[in-house]
Protein backbone atom coordinates (compact mmCIF):
# COMPACT_ATOMS: atom_id res chain seq x y z
CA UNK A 1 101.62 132.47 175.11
CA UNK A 2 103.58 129.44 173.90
CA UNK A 3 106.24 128.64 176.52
CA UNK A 4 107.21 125.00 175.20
CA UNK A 5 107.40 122.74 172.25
CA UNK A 6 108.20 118.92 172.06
CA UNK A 7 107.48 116.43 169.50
CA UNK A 8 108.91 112.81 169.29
CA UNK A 9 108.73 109.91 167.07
CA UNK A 10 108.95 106.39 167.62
CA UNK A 11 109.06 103.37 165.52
CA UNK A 12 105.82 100.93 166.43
CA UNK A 13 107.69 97.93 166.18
CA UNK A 14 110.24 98.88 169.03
CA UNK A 15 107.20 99.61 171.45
CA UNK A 16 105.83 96.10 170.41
CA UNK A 17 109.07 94.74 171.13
CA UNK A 18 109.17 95.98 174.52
CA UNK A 19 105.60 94.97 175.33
CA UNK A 20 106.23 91.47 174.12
CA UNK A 21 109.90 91.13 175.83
CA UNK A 22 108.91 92.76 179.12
CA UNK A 23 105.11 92.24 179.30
CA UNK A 24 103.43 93.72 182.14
CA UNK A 25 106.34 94.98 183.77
CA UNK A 26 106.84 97.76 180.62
CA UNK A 27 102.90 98.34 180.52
CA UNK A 28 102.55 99.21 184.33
CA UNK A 29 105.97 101.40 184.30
CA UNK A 30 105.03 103.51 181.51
CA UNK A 31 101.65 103.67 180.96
CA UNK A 32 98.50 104.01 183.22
CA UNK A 33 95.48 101.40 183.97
CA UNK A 34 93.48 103.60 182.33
CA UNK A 35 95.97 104.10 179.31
CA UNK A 36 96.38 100.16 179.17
CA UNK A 37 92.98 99.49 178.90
CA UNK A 38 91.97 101.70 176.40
CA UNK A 39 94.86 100.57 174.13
CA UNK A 40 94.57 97.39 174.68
CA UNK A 41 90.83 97.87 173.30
CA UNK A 42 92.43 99.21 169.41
CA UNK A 43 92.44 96.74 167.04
CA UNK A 44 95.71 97.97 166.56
CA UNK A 45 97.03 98.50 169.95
CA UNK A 46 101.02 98.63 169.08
CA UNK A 47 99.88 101.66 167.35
CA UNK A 48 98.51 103.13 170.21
CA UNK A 49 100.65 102.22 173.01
CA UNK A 50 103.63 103.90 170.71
CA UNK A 51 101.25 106.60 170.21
CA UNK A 52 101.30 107.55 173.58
CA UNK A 53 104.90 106.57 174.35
CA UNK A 54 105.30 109.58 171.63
CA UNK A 55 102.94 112.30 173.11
CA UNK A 56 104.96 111.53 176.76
CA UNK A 57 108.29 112.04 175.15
CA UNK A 58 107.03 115.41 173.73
CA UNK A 59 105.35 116.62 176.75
CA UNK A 60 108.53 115.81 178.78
CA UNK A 61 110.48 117.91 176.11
CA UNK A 62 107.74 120.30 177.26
CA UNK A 63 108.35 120.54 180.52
CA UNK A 64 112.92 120.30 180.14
CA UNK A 65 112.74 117.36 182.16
CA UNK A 66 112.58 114.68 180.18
CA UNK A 67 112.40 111.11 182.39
CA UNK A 68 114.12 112.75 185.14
CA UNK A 69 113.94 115.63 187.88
CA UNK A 70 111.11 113.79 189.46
CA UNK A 71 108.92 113.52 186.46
CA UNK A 72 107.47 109.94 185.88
CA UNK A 73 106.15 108.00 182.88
CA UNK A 74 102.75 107.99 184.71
CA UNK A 75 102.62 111.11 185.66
CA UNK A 76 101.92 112.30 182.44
CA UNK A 77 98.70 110.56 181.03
CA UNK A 78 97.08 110.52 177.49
CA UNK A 79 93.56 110.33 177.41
CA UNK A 80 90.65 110.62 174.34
CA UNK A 81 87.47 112.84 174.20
CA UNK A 82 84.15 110.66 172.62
CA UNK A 83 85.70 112.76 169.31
CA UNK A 84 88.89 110.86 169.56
CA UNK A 85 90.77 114.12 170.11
CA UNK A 86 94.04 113.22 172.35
CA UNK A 87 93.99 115.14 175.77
CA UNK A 88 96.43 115.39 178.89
CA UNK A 89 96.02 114.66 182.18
CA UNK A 90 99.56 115.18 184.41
CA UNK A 91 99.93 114.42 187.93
CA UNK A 92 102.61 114.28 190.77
CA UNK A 93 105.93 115.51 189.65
CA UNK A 94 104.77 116.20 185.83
CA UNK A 95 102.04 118.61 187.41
CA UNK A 96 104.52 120.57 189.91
CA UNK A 97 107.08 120.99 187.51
CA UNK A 98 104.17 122.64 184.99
CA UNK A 99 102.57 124.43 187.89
CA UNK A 100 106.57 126.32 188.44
CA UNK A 101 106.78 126.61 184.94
CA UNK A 102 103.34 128.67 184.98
CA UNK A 103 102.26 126.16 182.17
CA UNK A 104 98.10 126.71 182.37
CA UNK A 105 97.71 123.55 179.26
CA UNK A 106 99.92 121.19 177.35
CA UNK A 107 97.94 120.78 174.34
CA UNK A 108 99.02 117.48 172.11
CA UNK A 109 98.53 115.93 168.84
CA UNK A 110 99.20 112.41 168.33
CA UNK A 111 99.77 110.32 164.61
CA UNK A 112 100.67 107.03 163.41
CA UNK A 113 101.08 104.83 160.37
CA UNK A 114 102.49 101.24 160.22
CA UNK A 115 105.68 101.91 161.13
CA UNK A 116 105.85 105.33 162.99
CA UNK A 117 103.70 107.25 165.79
CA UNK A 118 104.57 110.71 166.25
CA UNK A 119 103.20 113.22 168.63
CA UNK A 120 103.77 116.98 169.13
CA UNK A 121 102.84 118.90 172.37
CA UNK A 122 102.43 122.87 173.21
CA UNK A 123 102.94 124.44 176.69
CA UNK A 124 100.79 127.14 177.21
CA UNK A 125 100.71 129.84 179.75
CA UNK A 126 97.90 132.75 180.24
CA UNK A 127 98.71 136.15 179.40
CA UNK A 128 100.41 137.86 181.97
CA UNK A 129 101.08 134.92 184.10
CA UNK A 130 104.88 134.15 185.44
CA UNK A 131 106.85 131.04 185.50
CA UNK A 132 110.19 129.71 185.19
CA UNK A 133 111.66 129.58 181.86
CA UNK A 134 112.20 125.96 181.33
CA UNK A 135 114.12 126.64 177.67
CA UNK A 136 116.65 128.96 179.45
CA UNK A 137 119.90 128.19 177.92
CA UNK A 138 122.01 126.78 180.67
CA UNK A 139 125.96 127.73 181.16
CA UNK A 140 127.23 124.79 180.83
CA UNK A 141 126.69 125.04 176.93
């Protein structure tokens, strides 16, 4: 059952902005060694980095947290099968707040062009399994 749906979209040239204003400091807050290096590989890497930037954004939306109530830009990580195919990897506060969600996979798609990445991402939860309902409308509304 789909529990959650996020998608974002970023311009590339604001993510090379921040990587060339703020160097290492914005690489090691947001993204992961791992993350870093295999971007940093891509002929394009802008592309990339905003890439993922994107596909964090969406899985936050995801999760309702957004950067906040303990989740981290690193706790979330986008990684690639030999095929290329974009898959997740969450940790610390990105994996609890799944794990009380009852959120079994967050499935994601990533896309770019020259001037915009764009990734979607899809919370799924087993049949039959509980969780909190992370989309609950709220009161103060």
């Amino acid at each position: 059952m789909i529990v959650g749906l996020g998608t974002d979209i970023v311009e590339i040239v604001r993510i090379g902005k921040m990587i060339e204003r703020h160097g290492e400091l914005f690489l090691t807050r947001v993204y992961t060694p791992e993350e870093i290096r295999y971007c940093q590989k891509r002929k394009e890497c802008y592309q990339h980095f905003a890439g993922r930037w994107a596909a964090k954004e969406a899985v936050m939306k995801t999760l309702g947290t957004g950067i906040a109530k303990g989740v981290r830009w690193q706790d979330v990580e986008v990684c690639a099968l030999k095929s290329g195919q974009p898959i997740l990897k969450m940790r610390g506060g990105a994996r609890d707040h799944a794990e009380r969600l009852g959120i079994d996979e967050i499935l994601i798609t990533i896309s770019h062009c020259r001037a915009y990445a764009t990734a979607t991402a899809i919370a799924v939860r087993q049949n039959g399994r509980e969780g909190e309902d992370a989309n609950q409308q709220s009161d103060e509304g």
